[in-house]
N, C-alpha and C. Protein backbone atom coordinates (compact mmCIF):
# COMPACT_ATOMS: atom_id res chain seq x y z
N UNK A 1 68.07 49.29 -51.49
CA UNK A 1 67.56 48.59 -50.36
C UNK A 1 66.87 47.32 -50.82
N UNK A 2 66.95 46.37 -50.44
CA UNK A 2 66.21 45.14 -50.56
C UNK A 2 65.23 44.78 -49.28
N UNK A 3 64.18 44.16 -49.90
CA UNK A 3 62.74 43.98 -49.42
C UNK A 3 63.10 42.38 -49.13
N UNK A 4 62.55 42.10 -47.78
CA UNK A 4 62.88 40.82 -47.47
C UNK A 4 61.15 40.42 -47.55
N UNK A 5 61.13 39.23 -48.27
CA UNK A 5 59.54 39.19 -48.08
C UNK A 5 59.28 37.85 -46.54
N UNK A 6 57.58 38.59 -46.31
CA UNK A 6 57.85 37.77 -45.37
C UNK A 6 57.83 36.04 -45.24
N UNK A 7 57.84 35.43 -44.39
CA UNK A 7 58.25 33.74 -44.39
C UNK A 7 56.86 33.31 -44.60
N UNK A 8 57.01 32.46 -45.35
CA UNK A 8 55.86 32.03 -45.45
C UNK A 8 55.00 30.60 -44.49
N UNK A 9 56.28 30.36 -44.25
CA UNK A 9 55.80 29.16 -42.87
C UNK A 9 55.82 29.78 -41.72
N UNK A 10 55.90 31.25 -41.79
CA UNK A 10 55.71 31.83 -39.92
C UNK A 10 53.81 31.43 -39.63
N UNK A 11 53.67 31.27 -38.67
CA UNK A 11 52.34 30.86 -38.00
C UNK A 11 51.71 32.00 -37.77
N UNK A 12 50.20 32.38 -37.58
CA UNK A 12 49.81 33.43 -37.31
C UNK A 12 50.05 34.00 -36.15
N UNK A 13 50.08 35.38 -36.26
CA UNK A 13 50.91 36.05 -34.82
C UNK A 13 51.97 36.16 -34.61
N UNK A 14 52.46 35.50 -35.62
CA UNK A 14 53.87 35.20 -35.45
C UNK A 14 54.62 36.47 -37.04
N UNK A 15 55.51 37.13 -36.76
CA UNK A 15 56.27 38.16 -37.66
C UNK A 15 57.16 37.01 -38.32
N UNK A 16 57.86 37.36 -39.19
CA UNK A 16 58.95 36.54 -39.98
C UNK A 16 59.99 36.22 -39.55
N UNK A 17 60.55 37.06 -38.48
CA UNK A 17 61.67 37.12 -37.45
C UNK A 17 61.32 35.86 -36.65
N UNK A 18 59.78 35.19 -36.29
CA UNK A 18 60.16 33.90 -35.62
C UNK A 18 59.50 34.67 -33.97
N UNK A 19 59.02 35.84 -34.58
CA UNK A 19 58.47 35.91 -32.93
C UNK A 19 57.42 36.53 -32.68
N UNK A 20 56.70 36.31 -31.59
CA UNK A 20 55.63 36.42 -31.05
C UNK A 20 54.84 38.36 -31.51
N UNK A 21 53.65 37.90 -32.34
CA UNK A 21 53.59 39.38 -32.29
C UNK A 21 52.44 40.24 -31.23
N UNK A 22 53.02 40.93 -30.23
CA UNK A 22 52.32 41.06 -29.31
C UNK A 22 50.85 41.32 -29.66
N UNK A 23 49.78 41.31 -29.18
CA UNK A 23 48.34 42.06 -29.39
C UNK A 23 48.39 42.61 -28.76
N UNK A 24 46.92 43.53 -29.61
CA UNK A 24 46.87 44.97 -29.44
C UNK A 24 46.27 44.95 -27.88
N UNK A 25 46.42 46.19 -27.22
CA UNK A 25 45.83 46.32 -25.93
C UNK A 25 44.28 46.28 -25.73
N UNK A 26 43.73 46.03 -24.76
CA UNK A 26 42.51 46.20 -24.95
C UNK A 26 42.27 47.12 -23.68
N UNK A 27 41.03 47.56 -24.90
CA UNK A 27 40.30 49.06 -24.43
C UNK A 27 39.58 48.98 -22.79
N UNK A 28 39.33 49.43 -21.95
CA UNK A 28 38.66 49.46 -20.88
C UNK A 28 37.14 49.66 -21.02
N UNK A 29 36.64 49.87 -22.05
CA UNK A 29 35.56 49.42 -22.56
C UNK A 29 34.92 48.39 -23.10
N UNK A 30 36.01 47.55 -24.07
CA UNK A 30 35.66 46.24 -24.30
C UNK A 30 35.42 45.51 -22.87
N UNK A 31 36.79 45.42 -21.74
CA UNK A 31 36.42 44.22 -21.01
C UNK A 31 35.60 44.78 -20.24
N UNK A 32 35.12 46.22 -20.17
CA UNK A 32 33.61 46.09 -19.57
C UNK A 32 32.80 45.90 -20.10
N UNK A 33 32.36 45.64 -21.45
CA UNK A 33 31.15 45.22 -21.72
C UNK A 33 31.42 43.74 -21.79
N UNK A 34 33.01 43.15 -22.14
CA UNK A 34 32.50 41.53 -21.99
C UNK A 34 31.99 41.23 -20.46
N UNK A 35 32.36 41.62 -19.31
CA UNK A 35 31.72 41.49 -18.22
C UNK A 35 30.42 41.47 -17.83
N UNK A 36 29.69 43.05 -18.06
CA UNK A 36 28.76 43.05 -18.10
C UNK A 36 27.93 42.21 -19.07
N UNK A 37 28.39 41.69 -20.22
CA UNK A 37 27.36 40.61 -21.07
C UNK A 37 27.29 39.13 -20.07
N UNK A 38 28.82 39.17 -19.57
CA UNK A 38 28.89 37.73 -18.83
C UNK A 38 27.83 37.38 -17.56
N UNK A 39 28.09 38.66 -16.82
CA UNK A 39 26.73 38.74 -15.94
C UNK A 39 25.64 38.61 -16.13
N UNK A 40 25.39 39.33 -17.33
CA UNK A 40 23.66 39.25 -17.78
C UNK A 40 23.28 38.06 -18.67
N UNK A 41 24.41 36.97 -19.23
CA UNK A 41 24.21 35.51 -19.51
C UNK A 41 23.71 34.75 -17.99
N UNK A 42 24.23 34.97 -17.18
CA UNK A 42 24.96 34.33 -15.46
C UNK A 42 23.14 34.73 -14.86
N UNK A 43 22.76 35.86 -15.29
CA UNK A 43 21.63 36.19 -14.93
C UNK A 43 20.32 35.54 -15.22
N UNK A 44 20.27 35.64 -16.77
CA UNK A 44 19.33 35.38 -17.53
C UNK A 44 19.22 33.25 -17.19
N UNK A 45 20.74 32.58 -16.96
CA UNK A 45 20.35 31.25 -16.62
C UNK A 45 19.54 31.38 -15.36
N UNK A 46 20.43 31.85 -14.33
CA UNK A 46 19.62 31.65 -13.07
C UNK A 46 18.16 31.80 -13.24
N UNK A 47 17.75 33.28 -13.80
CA UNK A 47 15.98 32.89 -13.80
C UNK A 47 15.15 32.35 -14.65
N UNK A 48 15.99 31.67 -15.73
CA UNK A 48 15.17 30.79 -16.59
C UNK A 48 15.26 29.42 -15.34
N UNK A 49 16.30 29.23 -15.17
CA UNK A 49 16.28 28.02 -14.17
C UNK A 49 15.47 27.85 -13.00
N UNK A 50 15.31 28.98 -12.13
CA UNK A 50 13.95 29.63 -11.49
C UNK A 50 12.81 29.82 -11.65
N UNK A 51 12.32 29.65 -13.06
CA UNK A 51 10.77 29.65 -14.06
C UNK A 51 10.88 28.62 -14.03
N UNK A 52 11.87 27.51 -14.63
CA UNK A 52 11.35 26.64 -15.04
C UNK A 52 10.89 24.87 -13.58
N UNK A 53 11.82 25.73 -12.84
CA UNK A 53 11.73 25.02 -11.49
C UNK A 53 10.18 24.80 -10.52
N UNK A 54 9.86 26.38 -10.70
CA UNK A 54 8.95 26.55 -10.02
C UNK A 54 7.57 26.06 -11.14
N UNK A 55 7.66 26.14 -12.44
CA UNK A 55 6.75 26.22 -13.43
C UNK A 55 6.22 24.27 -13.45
N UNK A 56 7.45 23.89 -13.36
CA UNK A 56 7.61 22.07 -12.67
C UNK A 56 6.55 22.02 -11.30
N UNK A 57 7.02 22.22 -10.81
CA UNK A 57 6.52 22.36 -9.12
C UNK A 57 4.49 22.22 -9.66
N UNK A 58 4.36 23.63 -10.08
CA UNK A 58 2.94 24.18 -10.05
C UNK A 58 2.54 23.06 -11.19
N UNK A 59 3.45 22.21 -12.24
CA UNK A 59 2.69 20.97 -13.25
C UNK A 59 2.32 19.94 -11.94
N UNK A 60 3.23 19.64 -11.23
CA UNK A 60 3.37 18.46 -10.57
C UNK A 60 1.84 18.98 -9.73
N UNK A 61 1.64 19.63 -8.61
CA UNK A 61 1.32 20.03 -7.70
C UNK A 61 -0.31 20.02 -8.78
N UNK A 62 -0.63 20.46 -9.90
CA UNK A 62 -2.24 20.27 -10.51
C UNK A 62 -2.50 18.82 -10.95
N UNK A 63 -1.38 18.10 -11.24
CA UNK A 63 -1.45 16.37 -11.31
C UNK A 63 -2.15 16.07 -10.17
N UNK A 64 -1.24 16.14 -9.03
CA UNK A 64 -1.71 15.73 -7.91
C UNK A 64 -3.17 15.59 -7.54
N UNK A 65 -3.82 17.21 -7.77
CA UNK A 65 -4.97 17.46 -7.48
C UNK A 65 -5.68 16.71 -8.25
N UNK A 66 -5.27 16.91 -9.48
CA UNK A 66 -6.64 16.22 -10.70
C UNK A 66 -6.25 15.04 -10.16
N UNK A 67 -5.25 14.17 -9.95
CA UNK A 67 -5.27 12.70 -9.54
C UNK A 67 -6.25 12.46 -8.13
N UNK A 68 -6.10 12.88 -7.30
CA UNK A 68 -7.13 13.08 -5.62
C UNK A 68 -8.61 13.47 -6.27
N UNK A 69 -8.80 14.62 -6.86
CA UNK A 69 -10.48 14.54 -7.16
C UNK A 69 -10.83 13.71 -8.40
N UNK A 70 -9.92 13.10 -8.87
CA UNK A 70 -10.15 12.31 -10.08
C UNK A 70 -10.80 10.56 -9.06
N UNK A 71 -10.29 10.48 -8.21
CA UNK A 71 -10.21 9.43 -6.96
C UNK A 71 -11.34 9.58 -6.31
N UNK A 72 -11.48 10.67 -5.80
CA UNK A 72 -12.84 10.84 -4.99
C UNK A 72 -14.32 10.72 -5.60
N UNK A 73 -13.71 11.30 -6.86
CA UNK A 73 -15.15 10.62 -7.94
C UNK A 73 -15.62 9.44 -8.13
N UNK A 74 -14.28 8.82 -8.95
CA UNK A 74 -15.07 7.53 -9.04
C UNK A 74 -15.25 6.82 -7.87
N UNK A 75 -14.83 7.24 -6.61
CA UNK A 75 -15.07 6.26 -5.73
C UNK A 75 -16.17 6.45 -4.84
N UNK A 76 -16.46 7.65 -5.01
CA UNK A 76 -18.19 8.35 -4.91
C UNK A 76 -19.06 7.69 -5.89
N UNK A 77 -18.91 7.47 -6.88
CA UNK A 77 -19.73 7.17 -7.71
C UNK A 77 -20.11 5.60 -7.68
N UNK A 78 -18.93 4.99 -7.24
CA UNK A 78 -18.74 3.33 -6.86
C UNK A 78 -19.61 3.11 -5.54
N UNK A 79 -19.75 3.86 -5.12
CA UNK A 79 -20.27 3.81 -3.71
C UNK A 79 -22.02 4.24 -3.54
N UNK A 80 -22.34 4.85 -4.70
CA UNK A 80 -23.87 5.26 -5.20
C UNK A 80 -24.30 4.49 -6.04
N UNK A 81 -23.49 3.60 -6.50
CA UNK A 81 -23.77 3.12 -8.01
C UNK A 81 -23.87 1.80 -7.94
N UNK A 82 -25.14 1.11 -7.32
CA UNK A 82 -25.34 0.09 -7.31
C UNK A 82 -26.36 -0.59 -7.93
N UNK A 83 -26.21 -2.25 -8.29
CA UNK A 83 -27.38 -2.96 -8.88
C UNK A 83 -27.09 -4.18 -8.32
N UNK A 84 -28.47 -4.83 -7.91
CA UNK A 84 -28.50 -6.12 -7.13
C UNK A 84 -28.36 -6.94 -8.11
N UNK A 85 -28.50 -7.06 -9.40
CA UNK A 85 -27.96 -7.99 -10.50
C UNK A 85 -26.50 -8.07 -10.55
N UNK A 86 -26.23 -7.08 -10.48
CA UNK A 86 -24.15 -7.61 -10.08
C UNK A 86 -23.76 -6.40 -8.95
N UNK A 87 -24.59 -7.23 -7.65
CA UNK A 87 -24.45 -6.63 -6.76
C UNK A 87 -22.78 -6.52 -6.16
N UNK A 88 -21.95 -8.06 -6.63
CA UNK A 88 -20.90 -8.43 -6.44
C UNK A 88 -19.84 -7.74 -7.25
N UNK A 89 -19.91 -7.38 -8.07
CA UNK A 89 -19.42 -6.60 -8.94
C UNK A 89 -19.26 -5.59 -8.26
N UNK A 90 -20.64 -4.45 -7.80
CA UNK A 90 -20.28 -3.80 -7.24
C UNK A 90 -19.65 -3.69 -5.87
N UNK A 91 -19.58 -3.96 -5.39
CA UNK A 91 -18.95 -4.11 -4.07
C UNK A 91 -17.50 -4.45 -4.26
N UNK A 92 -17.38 -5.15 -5.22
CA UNK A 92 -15.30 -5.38 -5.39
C UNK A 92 -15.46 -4.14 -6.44
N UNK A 93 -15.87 -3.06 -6.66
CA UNK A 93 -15.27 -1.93 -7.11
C UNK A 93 -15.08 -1.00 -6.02
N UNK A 94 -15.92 -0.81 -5.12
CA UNK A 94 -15.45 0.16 -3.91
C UNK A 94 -14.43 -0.57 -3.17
N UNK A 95 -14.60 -2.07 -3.14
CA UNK A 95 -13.00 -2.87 -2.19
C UNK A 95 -11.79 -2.18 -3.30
N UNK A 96 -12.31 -2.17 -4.53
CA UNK A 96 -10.47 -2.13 -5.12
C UNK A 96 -9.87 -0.10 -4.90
N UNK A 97 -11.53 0.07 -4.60
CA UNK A 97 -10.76 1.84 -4.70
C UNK A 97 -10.65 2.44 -3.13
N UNK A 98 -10.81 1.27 -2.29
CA UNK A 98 -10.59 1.96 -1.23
C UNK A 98 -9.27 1.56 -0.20
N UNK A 99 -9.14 1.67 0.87
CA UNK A 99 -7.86 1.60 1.45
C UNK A 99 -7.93 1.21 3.56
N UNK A 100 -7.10 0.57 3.74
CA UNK A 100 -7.62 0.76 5.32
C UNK A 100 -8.48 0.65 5.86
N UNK A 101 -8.84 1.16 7.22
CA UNK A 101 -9.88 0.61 8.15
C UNK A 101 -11.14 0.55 7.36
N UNK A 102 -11.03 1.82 6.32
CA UNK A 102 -12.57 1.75 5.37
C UNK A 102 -12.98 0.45 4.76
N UNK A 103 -12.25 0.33 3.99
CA UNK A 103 -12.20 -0.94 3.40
C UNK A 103 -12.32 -2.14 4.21
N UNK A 104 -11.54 -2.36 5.00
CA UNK A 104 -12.09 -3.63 5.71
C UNK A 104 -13.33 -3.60 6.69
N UNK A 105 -14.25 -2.37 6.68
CA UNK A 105 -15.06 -2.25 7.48
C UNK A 105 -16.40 -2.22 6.43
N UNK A 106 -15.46 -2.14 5.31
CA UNK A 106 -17.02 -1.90 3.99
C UNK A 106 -17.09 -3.60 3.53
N UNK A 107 -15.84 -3.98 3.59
CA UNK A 107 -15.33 -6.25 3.02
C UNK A 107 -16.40 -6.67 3.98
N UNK A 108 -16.23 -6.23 5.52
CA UNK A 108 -16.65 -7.33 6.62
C UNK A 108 -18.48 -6.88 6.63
N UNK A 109 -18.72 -5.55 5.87
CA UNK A 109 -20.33 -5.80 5.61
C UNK A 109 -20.98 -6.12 4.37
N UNK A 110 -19.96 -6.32 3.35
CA UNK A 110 -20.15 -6.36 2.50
C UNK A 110 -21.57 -7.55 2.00
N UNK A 111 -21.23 -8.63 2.72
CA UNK A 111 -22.29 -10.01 2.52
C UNK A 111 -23.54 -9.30 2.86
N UNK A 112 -23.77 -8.72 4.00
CA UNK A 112 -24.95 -8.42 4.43
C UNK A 112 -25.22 -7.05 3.29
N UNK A 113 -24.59 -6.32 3.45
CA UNK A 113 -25.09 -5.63 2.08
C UNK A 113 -25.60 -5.87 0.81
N UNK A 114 -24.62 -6.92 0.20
CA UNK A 114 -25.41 -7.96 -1.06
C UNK A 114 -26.59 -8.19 -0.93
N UNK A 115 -27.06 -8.96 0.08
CA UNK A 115 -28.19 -10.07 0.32
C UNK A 115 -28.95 -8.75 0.53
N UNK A 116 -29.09 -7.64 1.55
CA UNK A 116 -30.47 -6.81 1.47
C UNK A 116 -30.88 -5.90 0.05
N UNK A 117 -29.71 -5.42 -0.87
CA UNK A 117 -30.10 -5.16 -2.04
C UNK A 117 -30.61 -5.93 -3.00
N UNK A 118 -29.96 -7.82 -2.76
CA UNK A 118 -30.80 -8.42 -3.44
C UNK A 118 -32.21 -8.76 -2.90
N UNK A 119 -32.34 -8.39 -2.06
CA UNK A 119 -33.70 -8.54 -1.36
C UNK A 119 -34.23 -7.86 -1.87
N UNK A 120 -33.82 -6.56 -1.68
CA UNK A 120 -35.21 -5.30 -2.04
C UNK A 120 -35.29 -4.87 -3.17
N UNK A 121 -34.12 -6.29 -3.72
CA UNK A 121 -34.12 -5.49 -5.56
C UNK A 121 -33.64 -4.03 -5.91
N UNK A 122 -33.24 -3.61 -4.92
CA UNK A 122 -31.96 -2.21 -5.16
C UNK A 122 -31.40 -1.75 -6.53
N UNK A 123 -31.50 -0.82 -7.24
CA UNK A 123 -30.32 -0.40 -8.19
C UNK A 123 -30.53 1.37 -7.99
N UNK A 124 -29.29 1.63 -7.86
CA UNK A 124 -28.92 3.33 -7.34
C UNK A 124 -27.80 3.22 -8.85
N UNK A 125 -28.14 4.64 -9.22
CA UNK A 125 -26.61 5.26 -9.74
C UNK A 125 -26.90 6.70 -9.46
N UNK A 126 -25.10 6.60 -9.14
CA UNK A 126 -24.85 7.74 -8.51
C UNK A 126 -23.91 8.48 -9.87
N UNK A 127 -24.55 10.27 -9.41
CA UNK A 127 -23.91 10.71 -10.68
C UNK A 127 -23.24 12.54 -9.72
N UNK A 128 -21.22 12.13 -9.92
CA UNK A 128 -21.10 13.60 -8.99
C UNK A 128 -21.44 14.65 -9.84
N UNK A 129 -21.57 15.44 -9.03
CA UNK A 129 -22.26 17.23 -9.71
C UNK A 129 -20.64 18.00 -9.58
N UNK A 130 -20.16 18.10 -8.48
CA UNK A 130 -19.21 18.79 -8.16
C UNK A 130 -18.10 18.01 -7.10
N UNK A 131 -17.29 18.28 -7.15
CA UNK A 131 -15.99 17.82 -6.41
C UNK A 131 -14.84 19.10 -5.92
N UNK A 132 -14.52 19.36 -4.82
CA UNK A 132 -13.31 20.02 -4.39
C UNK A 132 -12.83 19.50 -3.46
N UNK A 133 -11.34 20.07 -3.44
CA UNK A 133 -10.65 19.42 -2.50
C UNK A 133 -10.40 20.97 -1.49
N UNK A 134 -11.02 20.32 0.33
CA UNK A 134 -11.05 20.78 1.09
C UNK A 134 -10.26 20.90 1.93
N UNK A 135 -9.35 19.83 2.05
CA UNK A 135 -7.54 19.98 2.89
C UNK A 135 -6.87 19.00 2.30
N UNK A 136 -5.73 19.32 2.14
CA UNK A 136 -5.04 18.44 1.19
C UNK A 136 -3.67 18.68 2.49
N UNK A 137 -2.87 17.21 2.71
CA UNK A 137 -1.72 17.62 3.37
C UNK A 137 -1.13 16.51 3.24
N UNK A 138 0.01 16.97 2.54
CA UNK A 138 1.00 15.63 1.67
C UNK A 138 0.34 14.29 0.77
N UNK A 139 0.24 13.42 1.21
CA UNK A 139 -0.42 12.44 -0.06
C UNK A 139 -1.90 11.93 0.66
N UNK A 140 -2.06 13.19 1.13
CA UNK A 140 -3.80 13.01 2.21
C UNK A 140 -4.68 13.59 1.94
N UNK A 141 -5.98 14.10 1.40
CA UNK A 141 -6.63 15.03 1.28
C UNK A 141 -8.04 14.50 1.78
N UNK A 142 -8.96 15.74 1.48
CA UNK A 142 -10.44 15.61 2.39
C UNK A 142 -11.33 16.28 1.32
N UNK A 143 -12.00 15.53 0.37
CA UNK A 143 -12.49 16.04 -0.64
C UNK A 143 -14.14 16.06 -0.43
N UNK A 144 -14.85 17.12 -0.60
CA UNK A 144 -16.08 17.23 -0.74
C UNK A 144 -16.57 17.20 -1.96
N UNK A 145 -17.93 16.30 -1.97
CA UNK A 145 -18.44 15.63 -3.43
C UNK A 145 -20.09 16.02 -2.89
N UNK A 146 -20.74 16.62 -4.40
CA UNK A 146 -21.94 16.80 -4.00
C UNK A 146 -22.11 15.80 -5.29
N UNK A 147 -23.33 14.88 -5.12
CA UNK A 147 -23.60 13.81 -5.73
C UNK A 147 -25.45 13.73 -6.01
N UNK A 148 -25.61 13.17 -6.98
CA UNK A 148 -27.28 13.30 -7.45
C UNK A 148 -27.30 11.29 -7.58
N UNK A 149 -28.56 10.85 -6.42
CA UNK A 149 -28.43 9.74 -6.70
C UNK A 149 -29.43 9.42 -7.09
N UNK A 150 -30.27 8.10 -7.99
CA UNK A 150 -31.31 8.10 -8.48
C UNK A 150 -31.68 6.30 -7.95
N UNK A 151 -32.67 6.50 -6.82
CA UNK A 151 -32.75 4.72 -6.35
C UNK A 151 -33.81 4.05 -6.86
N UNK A 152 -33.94 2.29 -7.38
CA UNK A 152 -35.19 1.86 -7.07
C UNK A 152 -35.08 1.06 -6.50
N UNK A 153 -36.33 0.23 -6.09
CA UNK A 153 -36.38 -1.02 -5.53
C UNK A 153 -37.81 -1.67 -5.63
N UNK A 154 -38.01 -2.31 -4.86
CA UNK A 154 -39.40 -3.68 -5.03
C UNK A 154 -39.75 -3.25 -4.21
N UNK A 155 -39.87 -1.82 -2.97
CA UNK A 155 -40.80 -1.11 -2.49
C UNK A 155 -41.21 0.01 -3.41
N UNK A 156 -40.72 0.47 -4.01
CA UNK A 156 -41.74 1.14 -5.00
C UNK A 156 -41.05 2.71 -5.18
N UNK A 157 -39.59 2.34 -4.46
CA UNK A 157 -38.81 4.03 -4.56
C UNK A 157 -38.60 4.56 -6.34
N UNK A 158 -39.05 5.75 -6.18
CA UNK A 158 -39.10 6.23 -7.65
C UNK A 158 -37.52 6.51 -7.89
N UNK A 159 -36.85 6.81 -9.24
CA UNK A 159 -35.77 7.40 -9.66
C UNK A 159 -35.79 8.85 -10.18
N UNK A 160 -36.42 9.46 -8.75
CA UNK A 160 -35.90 10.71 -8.85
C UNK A 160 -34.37 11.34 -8.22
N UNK A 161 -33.85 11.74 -8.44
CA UNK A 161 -32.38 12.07 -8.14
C UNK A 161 -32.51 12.79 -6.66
N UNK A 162 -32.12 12.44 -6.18
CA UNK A 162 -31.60 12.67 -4.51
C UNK A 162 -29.86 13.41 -4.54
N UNK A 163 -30.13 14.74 -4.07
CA UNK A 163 -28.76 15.37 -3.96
C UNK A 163 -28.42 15.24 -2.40
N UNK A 164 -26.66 14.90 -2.60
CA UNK A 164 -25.95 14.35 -1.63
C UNK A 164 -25.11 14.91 -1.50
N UNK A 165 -24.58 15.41 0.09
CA UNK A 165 -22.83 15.55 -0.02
C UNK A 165 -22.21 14.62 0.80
N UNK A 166 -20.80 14.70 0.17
CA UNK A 166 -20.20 13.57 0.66
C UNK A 166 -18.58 14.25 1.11
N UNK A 167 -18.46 13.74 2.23
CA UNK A 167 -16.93 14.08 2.54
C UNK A 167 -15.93 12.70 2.40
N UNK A 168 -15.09 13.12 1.56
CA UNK A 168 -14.64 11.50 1.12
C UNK A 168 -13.05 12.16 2.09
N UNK A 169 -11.94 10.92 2.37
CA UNK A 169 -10.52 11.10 2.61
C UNK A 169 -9.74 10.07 1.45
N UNK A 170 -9.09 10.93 0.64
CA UNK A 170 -8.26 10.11 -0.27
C UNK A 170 -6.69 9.84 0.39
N UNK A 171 -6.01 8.75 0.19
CA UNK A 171 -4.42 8.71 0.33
C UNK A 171 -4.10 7.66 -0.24
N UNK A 172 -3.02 8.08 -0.52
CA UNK A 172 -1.69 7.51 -1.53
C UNK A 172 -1.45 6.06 -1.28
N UNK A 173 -2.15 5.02 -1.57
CA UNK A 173 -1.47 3.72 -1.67
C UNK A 173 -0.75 3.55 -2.90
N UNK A 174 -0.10 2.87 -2.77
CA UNK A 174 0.50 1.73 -3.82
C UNK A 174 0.53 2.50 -4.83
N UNK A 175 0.75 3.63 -5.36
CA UNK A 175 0.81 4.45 -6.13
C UNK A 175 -0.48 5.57 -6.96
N UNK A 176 -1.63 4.71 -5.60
CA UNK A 176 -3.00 5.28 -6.46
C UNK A 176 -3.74 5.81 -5.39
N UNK A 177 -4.18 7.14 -5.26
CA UNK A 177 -5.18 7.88 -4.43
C UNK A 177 -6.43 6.48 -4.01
N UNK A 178 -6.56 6.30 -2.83
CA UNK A 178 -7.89 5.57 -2.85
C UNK A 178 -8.67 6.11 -1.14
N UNK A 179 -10.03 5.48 -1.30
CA UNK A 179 -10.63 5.98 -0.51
C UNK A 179 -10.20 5.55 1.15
N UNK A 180 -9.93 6.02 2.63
CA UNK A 180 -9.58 5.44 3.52
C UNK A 180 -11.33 6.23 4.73
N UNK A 181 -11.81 6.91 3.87
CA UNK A 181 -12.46 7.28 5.05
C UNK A 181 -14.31 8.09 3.90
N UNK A 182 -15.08 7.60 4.50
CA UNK A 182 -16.40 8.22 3.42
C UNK A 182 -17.65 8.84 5.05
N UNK A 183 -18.17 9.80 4.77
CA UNK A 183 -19.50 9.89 5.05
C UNK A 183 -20.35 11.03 4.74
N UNK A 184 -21.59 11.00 4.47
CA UNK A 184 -22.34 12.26 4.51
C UNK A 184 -22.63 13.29 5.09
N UNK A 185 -22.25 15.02 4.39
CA UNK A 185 -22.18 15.97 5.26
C UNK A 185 -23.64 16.53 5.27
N UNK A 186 -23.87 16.85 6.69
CA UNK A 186 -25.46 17.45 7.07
C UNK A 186 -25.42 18.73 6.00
């Protein structure tokens, strides 16, 4: 009997004869576990994609906040924090942090405000204690500020600290929380 060896240019899968060599069957166990792995890949994206969606959301959503009480501060503090030596100064810091009817209602007193702190020789700084935000609804919120202010003047007010609350309204201009609405809560 003679031994034919096999071809050596047949391709894999391929027998020497030039033809296709069938594969083996597969078990009903293999393609259930490739299934079941496929599912539990199919799975495991969806709720990483679901963590990481919502995990976004809750970054964005504490920006926000720290940006609004980050706003209500200094613009509490701009608003306590005055000196009749750059009385002007102060006053274009609460114009630049505020917004709307506030603002043009704080511009159009602004002169008369100057002139009586330079009168009475005025200097306040204001220092916040605490800040929360009390309604927040879309790029609007209503932040309560308790504030310690310390005044003098050329009547003879001492700088003992005076505690304050303040209900400030922050919203979204031009890309920056600013003040549209201020007053003191009883």
């Amino acid at each position: 009997m003679v031994e034919v060896a096999p071809d050596q240019d047949a391709a894999p899968g391929e027998d020497a004869s030039g033809e296709d060599a069938a594969p083996g069957p597969r078990t009903p166990a293999v393609t259930a576990g490739v299934a079941v792995l496929s599912v539990l890949a199919l799975a495991f994206l969806a709720v990483s994609g679901y963590f990481g969606y919502t995990h976004r959301q809750a970054e964005q959503a504490a920006q926000q906040r720290s940006e609004i009480l980050d706003a209500a501060r200094q613009g509490v503090v701009n608003l306590t924090t005055m000196d009749f030596e750059r009385a002007d100064e102060g006053v274009q810091k609460v114009l630049d942090d505020s917004a709307g009817e506030f603002r043009d209602e704080f511009e159009a007193r602004s002169t008369d405000l100057v002139a009586v702190m330079r009168e009475a020789r005025v200097k306040s700084v204001g220092e916040v204690r605490q800040a929360a935000i009390e309604r927040q609804d879309g790029d609007s919120a209503d932040v309560l500020v308790a504030v310690a202010q310390k005044v003098s003047n050329a009547g003879g007010a001492a700088e003992e600290p005076r505690g304050q609350r303040m209900r400030v309204t922050v919203q979204l201009e031009d890309g920056t929380y600013k003040i549209v609405k201020a007053g003191f809560v009883q």
